[in-house]
Protein backbone atom coordinates (compact mmCIF):
# COMPACT_ATOMS: atom_id res chain seq x y z
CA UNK A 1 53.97 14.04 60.64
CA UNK A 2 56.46 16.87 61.29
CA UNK A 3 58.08 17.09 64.10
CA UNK A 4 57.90 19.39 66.48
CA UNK A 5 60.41 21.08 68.88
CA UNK A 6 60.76 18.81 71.59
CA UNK A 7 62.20 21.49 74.31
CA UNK A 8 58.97 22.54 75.44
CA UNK A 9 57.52 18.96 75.43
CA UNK A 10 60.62 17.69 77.26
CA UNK A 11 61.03 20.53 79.78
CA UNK A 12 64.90 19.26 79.97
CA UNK A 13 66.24 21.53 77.57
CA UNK A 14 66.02 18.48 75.22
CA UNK A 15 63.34 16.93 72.12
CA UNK A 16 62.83 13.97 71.97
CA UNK A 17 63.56 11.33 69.71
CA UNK A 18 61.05 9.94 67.55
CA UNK A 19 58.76 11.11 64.85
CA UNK A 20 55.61 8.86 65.31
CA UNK A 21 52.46 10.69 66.72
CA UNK A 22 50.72 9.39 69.10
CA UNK A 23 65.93 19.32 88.93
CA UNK A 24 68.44 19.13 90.39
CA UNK A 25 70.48 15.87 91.73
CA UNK A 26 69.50 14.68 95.26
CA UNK A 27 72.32 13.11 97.20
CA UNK A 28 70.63 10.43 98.75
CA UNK A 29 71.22 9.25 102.05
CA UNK A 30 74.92 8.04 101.27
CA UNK A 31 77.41 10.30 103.14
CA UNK A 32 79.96 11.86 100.61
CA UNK A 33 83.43 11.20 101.97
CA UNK A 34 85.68 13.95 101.62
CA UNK A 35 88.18 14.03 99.03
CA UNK A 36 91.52 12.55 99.19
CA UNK A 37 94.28 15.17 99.24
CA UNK A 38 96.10 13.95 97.03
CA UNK A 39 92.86 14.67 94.82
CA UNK A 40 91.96 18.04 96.03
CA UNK A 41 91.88 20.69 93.64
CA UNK A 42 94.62 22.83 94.08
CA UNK A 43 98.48 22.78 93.46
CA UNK A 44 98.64 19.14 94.78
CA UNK A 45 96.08 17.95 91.83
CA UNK A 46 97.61 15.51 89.41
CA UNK A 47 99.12 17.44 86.47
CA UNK A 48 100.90 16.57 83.14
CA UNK A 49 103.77 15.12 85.48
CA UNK A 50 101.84 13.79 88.26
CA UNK A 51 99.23 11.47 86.26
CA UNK A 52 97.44 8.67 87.97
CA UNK A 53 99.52 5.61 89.04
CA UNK A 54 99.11 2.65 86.73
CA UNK A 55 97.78 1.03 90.36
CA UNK A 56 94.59 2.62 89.18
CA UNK A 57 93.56 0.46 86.97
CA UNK A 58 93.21 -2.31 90.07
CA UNK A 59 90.07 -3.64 91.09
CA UNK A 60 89.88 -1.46 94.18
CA UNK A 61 89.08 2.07 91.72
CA UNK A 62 85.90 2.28 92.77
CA UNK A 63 86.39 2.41 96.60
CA UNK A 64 88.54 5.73 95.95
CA UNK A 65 87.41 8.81 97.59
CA UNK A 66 85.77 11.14 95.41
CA UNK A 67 85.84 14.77 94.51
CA UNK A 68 82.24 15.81 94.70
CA UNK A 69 83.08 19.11 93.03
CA UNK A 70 83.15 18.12 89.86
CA UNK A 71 79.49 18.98 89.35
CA UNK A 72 79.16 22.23 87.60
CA UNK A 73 76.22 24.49 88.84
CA UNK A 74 76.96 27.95 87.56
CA UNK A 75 78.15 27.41 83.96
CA UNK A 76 79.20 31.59 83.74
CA UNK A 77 78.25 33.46 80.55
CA UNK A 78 77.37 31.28 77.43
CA UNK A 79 80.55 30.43 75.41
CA UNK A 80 82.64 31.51 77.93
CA UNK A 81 84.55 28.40 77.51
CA UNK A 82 83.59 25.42 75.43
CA UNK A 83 85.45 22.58 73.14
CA UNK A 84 85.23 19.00 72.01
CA UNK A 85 87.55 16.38 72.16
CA UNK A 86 88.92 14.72 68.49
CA UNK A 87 88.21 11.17 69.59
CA UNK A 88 84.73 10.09 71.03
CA UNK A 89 86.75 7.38 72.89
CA UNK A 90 90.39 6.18 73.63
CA UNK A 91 91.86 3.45 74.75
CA UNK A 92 94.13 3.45 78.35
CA UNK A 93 97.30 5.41 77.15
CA UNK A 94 95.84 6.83 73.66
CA UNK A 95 96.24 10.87 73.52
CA UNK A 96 94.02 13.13 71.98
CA UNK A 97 93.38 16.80 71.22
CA UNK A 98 90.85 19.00 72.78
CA UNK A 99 89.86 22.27 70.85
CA UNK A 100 88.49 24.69 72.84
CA UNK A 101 87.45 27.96 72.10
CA UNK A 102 87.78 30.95 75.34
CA UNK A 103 88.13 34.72 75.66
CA UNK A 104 89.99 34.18 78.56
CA UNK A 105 93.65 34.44 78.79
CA UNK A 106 93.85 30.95 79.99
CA UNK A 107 91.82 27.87 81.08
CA UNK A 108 91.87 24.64 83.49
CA UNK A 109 91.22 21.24 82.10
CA UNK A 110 90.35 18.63 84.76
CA UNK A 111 89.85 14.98 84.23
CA UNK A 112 86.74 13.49 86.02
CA UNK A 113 85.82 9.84 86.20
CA UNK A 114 82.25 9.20 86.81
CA UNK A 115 81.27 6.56 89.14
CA UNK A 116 80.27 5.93 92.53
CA UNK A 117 82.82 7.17 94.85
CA UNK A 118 80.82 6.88 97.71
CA UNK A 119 78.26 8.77 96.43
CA UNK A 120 80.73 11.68 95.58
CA UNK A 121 79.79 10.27 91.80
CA UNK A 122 83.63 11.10 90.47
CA UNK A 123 86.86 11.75 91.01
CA UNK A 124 89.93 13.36 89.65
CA UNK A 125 92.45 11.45 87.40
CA UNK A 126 94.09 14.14 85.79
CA UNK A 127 94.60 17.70 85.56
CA UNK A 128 96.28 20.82 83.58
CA UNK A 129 96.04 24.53 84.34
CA UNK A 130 97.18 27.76 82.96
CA UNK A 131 96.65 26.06 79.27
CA UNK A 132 96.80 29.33 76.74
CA UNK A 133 93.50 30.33 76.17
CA UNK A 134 92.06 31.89 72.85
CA UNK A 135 88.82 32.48 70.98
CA UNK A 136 88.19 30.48 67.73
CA UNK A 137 86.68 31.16 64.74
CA UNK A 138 83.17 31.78 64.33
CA UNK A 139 81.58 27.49 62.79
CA UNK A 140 80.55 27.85 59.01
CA UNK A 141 77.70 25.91 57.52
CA UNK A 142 77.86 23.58 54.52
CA UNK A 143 75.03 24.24 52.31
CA UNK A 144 74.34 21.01 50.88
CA UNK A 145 73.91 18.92 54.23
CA UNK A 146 73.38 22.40 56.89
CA UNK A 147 76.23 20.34 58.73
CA UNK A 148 78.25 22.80 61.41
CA UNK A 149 81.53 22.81 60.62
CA UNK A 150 84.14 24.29 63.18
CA UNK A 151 87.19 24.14 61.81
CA UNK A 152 89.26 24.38 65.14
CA UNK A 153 92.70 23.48 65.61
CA UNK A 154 93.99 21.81 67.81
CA UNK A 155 94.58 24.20 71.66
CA UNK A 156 96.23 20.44 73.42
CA UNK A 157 97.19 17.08 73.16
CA UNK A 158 96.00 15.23 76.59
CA UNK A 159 97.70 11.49 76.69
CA UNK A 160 95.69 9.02 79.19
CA UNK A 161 98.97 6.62 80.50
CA UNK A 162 97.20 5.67 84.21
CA UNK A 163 93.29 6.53 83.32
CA UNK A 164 91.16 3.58 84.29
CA UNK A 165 88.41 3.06 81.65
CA UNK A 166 85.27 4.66 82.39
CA UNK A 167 83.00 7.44 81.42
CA UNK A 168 84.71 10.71 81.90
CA UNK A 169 83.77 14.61 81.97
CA UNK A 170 86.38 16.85 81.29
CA UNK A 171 85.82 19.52 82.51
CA UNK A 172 86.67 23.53 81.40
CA UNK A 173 87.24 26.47 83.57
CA UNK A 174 88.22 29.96 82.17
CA UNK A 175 90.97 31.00 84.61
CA UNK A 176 89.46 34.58 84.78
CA UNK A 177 86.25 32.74 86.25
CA UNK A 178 83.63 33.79 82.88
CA UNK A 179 82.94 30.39 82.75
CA UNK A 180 82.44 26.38 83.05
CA UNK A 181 81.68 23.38 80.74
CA UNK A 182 82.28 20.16 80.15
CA UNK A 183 83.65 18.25 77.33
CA UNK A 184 82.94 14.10 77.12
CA UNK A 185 84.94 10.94 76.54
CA UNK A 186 85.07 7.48 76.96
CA UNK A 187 88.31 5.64 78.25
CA UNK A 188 86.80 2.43 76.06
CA UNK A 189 87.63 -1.37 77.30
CA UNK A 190 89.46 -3.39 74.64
CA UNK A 191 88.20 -6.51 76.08
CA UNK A 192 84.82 -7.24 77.32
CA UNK A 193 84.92 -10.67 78.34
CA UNK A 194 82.97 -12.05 81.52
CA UNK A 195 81.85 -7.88 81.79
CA UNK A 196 78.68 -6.12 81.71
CA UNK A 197 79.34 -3.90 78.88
CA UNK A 198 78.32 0.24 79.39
CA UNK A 199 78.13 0.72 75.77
CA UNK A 200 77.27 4.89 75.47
CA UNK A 201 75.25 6.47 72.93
CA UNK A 202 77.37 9.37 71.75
CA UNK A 203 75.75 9.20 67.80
CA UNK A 204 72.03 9.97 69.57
CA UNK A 205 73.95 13.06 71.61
CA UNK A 206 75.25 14.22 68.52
CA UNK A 207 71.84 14.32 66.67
CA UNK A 208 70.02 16.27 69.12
CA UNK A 209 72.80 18.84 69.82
CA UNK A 210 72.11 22.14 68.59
CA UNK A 211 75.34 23.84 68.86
CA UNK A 212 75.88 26.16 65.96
CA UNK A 213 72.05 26.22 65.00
CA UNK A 214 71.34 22.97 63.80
CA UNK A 215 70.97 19.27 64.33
CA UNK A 216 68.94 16.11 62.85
CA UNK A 217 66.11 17.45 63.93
CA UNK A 218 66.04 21.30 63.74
CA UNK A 219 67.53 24.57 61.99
CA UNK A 220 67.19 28.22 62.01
CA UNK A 221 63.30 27.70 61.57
CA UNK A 222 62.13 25.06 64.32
CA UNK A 223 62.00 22.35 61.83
CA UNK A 224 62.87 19.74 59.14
CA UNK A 225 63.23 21.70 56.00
CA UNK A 226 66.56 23.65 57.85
CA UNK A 227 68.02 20.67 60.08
CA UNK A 228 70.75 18.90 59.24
CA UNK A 229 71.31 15.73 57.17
CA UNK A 230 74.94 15.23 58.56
CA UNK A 231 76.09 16.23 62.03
CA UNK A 232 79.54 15.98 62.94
CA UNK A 233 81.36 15.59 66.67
CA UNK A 234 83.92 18.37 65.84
CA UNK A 235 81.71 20.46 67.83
CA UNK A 236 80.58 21.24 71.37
CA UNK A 237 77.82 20.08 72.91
CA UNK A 238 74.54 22.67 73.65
CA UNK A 239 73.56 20.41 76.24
CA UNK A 240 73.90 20.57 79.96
CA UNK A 241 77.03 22.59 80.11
CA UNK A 242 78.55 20.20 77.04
CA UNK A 243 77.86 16.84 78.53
CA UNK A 244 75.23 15.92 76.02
CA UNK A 245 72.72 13.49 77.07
CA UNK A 246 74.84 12.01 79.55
CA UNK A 247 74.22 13.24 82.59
CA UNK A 248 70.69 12.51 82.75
CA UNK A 249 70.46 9.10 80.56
CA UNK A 250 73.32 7.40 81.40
CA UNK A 251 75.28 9.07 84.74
CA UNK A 252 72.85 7.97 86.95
CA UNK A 253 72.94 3.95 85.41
CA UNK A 254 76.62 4.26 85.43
CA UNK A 255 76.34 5.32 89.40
CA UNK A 256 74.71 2.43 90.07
CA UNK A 257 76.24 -0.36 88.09
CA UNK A 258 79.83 1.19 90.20
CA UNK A 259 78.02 0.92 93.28
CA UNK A 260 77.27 -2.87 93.14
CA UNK A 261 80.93 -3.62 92.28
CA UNK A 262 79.90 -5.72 89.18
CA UNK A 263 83.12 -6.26 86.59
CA UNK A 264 82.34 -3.84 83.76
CA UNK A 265 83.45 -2.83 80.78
CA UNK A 266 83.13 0.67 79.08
CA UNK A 267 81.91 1.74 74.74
CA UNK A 268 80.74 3.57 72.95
CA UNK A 269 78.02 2.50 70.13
CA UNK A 270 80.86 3.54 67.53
CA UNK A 271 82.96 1.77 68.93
CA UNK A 272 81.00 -1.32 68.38
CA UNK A 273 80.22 -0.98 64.74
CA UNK A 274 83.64 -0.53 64.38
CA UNK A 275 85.26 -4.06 65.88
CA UNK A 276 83.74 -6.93 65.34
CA UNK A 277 84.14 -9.43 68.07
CA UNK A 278 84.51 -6.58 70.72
CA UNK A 279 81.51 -8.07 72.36
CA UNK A 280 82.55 -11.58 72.37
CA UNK A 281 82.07 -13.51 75.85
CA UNK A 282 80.60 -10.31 77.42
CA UNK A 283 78.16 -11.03 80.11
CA UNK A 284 75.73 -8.35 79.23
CA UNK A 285 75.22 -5.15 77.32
CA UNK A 286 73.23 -2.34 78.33
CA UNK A 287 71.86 0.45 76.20
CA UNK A 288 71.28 3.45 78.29
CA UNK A 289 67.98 5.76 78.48
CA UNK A 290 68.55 7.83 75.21
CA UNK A 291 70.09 5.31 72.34
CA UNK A 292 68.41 6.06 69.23
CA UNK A 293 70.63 6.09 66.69
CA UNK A 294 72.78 3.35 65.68
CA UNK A 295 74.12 1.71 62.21
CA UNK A 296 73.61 -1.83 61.04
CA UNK A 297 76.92 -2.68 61.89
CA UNK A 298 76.48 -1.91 65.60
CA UNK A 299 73.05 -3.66 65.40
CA UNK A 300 74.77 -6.97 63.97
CA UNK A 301 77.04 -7.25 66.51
CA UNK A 302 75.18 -6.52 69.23
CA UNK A 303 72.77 -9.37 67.79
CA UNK A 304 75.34 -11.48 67.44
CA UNK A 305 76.46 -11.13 71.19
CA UNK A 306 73.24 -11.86 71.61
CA UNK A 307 73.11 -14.95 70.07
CA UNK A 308 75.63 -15.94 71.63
CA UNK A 309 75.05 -15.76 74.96
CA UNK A 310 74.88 -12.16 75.86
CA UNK A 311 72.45 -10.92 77.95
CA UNK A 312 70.81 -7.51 76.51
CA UNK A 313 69.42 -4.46 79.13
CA UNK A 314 67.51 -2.14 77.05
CA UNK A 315 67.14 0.96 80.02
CA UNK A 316 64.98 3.12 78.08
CA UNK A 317 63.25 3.45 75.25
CA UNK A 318 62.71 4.35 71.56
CA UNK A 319 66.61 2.62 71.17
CA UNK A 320 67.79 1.51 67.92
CA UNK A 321 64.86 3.87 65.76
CA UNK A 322 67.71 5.30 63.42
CA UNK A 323 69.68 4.24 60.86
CA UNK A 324 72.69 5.58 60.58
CA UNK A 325 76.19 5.98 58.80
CA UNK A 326 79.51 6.93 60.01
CA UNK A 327 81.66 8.74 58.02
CA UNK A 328 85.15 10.48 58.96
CA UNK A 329 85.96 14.54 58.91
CA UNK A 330 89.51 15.76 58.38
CA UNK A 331 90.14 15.03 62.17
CA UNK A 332 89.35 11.16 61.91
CA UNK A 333 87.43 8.46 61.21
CA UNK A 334 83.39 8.15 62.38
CA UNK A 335 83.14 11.42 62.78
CA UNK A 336 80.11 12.20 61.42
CA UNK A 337 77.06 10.80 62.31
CA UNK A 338 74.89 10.69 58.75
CA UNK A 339 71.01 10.63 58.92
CA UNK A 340 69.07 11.53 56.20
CA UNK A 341 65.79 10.19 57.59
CA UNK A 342 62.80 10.75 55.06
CA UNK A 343 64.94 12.65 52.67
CA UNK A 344 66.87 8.94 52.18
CA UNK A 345 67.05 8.90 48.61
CA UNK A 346 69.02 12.08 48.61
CA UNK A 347 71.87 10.57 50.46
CA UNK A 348 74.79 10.20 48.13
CA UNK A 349 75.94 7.07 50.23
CA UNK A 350 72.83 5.53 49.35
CA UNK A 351 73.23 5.91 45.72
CA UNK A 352 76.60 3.84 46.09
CA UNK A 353 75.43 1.15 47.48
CA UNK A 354 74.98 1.61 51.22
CA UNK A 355 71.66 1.12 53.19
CA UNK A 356 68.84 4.20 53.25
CA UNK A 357 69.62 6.26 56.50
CA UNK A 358 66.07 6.22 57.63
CA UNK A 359 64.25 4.29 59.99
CA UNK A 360 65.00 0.77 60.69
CA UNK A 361 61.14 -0.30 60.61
CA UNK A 362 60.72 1.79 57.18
CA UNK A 363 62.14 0.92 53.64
CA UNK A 364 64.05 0.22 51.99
CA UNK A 365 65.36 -2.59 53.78
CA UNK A 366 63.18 -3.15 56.75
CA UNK A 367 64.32 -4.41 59.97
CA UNK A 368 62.03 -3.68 62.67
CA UNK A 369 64.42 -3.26 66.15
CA UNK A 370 61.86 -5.59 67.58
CA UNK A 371 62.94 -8.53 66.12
CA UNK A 372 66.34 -7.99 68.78
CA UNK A 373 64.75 -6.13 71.81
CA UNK A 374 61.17 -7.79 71.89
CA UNK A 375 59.60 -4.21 72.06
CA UNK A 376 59.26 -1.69 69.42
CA UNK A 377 58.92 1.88 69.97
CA UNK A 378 55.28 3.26 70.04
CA UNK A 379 54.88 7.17 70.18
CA UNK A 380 55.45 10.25 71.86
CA UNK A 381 55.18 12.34 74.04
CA UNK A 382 53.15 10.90 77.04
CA UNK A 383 53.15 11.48 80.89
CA UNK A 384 51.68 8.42 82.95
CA UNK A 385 51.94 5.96 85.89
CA UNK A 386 53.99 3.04 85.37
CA UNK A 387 51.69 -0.34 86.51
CA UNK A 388 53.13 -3.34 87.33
CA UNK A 389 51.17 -6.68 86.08
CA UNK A 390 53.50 -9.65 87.47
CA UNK A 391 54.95 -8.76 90.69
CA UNK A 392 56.50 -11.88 91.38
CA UNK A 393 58.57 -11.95 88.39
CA UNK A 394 62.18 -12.43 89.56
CA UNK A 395 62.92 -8.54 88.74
CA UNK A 396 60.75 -7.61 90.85
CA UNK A 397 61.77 -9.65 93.55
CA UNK A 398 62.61 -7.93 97.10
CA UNK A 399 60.31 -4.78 95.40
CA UNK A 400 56.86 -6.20 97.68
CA UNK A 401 55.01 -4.80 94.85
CA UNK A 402 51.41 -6.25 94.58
CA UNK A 403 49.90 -6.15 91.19
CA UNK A 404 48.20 -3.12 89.94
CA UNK A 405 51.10 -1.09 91.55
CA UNK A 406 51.27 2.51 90.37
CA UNK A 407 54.09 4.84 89.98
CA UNK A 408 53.01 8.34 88.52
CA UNK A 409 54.69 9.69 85.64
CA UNK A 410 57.56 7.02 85.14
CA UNK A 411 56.77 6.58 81.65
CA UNK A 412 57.20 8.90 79.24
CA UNK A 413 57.81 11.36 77.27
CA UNK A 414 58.39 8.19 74.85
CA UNK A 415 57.55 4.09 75.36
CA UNK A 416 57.83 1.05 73.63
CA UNK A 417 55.18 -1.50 73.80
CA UNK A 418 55.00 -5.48 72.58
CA UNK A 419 53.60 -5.44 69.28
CA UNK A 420 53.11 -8.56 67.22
CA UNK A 421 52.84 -6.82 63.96
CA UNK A 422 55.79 -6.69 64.24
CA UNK A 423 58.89 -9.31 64.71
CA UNK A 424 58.31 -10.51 67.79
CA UNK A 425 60.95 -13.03 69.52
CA UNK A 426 58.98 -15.63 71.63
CA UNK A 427 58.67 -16.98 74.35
CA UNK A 428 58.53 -12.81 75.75
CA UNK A 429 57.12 -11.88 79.03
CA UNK A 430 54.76 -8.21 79.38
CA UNK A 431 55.63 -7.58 83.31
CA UNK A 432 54.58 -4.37 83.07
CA UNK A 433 51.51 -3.14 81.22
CA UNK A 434 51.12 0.59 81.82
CA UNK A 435 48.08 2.16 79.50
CA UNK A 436 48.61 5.40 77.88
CA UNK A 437 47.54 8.00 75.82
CA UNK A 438 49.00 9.75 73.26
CA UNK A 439 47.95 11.87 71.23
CA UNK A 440 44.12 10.54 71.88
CA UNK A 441 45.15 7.08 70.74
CA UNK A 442 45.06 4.62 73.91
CA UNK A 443 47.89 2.11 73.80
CA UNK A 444 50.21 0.96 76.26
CA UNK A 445 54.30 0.60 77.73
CA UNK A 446 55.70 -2.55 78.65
CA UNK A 447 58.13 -4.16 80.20
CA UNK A 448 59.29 -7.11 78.71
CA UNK A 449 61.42 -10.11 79.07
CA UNK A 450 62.20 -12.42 76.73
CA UNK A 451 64.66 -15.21 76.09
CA UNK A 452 66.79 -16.51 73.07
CA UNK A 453 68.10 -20.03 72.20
CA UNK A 454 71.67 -19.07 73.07
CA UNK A 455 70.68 -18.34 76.64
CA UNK A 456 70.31 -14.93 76.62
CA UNK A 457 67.88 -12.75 78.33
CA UNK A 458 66.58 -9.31 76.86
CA UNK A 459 64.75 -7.23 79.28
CA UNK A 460 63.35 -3.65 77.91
CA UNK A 461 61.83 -1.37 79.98
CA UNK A 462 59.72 0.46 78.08
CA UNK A 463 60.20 4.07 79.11
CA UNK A 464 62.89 6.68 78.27
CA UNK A 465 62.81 7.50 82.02
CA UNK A 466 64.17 4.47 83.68
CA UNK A 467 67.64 5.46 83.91
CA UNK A 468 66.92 9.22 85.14
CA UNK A 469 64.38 7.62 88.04
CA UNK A 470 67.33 5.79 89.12
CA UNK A 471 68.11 9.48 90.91
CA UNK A 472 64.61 9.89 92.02
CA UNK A 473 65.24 10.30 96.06
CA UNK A 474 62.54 12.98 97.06
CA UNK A 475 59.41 13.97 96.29
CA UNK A 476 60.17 15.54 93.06
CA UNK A 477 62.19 13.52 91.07
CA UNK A 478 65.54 13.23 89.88
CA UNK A 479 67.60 15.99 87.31
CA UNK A 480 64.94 16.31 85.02
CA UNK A 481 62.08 16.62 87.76
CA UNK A 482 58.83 15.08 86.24
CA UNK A 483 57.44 14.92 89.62
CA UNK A 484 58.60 10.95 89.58
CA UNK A 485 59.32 10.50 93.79
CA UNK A 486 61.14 8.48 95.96
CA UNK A 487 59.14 5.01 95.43
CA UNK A 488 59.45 5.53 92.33
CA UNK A 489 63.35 5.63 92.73
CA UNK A 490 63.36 2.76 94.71
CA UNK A 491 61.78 0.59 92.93
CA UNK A 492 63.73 1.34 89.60
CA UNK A 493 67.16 0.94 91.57
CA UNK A 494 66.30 -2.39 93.03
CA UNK A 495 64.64 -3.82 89.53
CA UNK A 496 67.75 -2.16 87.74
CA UNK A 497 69.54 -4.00 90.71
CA UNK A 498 68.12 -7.52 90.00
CA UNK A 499 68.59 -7.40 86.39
CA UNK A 500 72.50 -6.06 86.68
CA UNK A 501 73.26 -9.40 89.09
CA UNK A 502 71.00 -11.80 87.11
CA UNK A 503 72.90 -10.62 84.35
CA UNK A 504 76.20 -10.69 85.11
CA UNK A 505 75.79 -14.29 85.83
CA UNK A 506 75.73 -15.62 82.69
CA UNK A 507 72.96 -16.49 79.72
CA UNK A 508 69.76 -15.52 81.86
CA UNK A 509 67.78 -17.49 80.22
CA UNK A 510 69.41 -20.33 81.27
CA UNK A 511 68.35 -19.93 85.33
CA UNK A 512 65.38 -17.63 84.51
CA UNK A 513 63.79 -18.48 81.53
CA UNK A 514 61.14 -16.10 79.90
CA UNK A 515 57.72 -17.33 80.53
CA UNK A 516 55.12 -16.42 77.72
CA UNK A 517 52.07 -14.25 78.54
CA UNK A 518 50.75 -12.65 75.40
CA UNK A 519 48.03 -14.30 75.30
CA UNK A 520 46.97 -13.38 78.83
CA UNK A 521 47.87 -9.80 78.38
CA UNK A 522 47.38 -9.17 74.64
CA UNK A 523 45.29 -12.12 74.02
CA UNK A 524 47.94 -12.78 71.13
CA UNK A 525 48.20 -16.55 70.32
């Protein structure tokens, strides 16, 4: 089937990710502390020769104060400011170049790391203003792969001596006050031992952004014939003010996991493919709402932490669909993101030798992603009530949830569902069995659980909007405002809660070993 725009469907400004058929941020009830002076905006702001003591790195970051006005809520007039950074992630110290592109005579770059904060969600590790500003050249196309292609040199070299690791925004702001965006990086963890890993999904931002006129999915006419086969991150995001995806799929996980103190460690999905062994003795790894694309390297290793111990939070859905290949531009290495998806046997990397960039489930060279997360991805788009089917499984503990509980419109706008036709890892556990329709086919989401020799635990939840929900605190939902409410919210946080902490203890299945109920729910043998 074709696919469709997804930015109607989505209503976020988004598509969605997958090809088979079928509002704004509440504060809570945390107070916001204000912000430390030396951390106010303003001439006392760190600056190239007032960077963050080294003390930040201590275990005591996250009880900083915050500078809630990071947040950007009038972006000015489009392209006012916008840029990219030449490394998706760095390591504590690393430089690298931004290339922005302003009419304005000048612009501020400011450094945020997200977090907790006390609910103030970031704060301030670096900053530069009065950087020359200047308008850049106008992106070409390539006409064999419709890849945007910038071109940009380089307007400044930021070096990170004193930046804890984390996600950051940086974030723009044309001095003559045109305009606001944000550019993203990750300050990546060379070790992830004894850590719950926040491994980002930076190769699914890239494929759905649209800056220039085209991504994976779309081109000047709506659809596949224009899109792109190669996308490349030497670009800016089109995506909430150039943050990509991750403000709604991961921000709101990354809040959380702060909040609860837990020792954590901070990737990117690149970053994986591209060291082997960085995930050895890690506690857990999550995958965050939106992670679609990923290569078989990154998939090996992260099965291989698996099967060694590591416990695996899928908090979405329709991860690992994608096949990909990273290739570098004249800036670096894995810089493109390479997807030729039904067109495979076009891709010149295929005809020397590597594997088809298509779907992992299709061939050549099938390899369902169920046979590593226990669920496979089952269609789009859908809107319906999430029901719980065995409350007193130990992540739903402290919920009081009875069975049959409802939650309107937590799933969607895509699921994953246990399906035996596929791989299935066993002994797996369906604690949530919410029916849907898409499309006029009746099928369902689950949650699922499931357990590995090494010890480890999997758990999936089944919908692309777990992670957003976690910001669900009034009646209307969280940034993307699907009407999801407040019990919604809470349950997700104190699930997402009881998973992070069983987690981070070690191989789950060890102390909570999955308990097989196909049979009872699918009446699979």
């Amino acid at each position: 089937m074709a696919e469709p725009s997804r930015r109607r469907i989505l209503g976020l400004g988004l598509m969605a990710a997958a090809v088979t058929s079928c509002g704004a941020r509440h504060p809570g009830t945390v107070p916001q502390p204000g912000p430390d002076p030396q951390d106010t905006p303003g001439s006392t702001a760190p600056t190239p020769a007032q960077r963050a003591d080294p003390k930040d790195d201590a275990p005591d970051e996250r009880s900083r104060p915050g500078n809630p006005d990071w947040e950007i809520t009038d972006p000015g007039a489009p392209g006012a400011v916008e840029g990219f950074a030449d490394r998706v992630s760095v390591l504590p110290g690393e430089s690298f170049g931004l290339h922005v592109s302003t009419a304005a005579a000048a612009f501020t770059v400011s450094a945020y790391r997200m977090g907790w904060y006390g609910g103030a969600r970031a704060r301030l590790v670096w900053r530069h203003e009065h950087v020359p500003g200047g308008k850049q050249a106008a992106p070409q196309v390539d006409r064999t792969t419709r890849t945007v292609l910038t071109g940009w040199p380089r307007t400044l070299t930021v070096d990170t001596p004193g930046w804890p690791e984390g996600a950051y925004l940086l974030r723009l702001d044309a001095e003559d006050g045109t305009g606001r965006s944000y550019v993203p990086l990750t300050v990546r963890s060379a070790s992830t031992a004894g850590r719950t890993v926040v491994m980002s999904a930076p190769a699914t931002w890239q494929a759905y952004n649209e800056w220039g006129g085209y991504s994976l999915y779309n081109g000047p006419t709506g659809g596949l014939a224009t899109r792109s086969l190669q996308v490349v991150f030497d670009r800016p995001y089109d995506y909430d003010h150039g943050a990509g995806l991750f403000l709604v799929y991961e921000a709101p996980l990354v809040a959380l996991a702060e909040r609860l103190g837990l020792p954590l460690a901070y990737t990117t999905g690149i970053d994986v493919a591209r060291e082997p062994g960085l995930l050895r003795g890690a506690s857990a790894v999550l995958s965050l709402g939106h992670d679609e694309y990923w290569s078989p390297e990154q998939r090996a290793q992260v099965t291989a932490a698996r099967d060694a111990g590591t416990n695996l939070a899928i908090l979405g859905a329709n991860c690992c669909f994608r096949r990909v290949r990273f290739e570098p531009t004249e800036l670096g290495p894995d810089r493109t993101v390479v997807c030729y998806k039904d067109a495979w046997a076009q891709d010149p990397g295929r005809r020397t030798g590597s594997p088809a960039t298509t779907d992992f489930r299709a061939g050549p060279g099938a390899d369902p992603e169920s046979s590593m997360l226990g669920v496979i991805y089952d269609g789009y788009p859908v809107d319906a009530p999430y029901v719980v089917t065995s409350p007193d499984h130990w992540a739903f503990e402290g919920t009081g949830l009875a069975a049959g509980a409802s939650f309107p419109h937590l799933v969607g706008v895509e699921y994953d569902r246990v399906d035996t036709a596929f791989p299935t890892p066993r002994p797996i556990e369906v604690i949530a069995h919410s029916p849907v329709i898409c499309e006029g086919r009746p099928s369902h989401s689950d949650t699922a659980y499931h357990t590995v020799p090494s010890g480890a635990g999997v758990f999936a939840s089944g919908t692309m909007r777990w992670v957003e929900t976690l910001d669900a605190h009034g009646p209307g939902g969280g940034k993307a405002d699907h009407g999801i409410d407040s019990r919604a919210g809470d349950v997700v946080r104190r699930v997402t809660e009881n998973v992070l902490r069983v987690f981070a203890a070690g191989p789950a299945g060890r102390t909570h070993p999955a308990r097989d109920n196909l049979a009872a729910v699918y009446g699979t043998a």
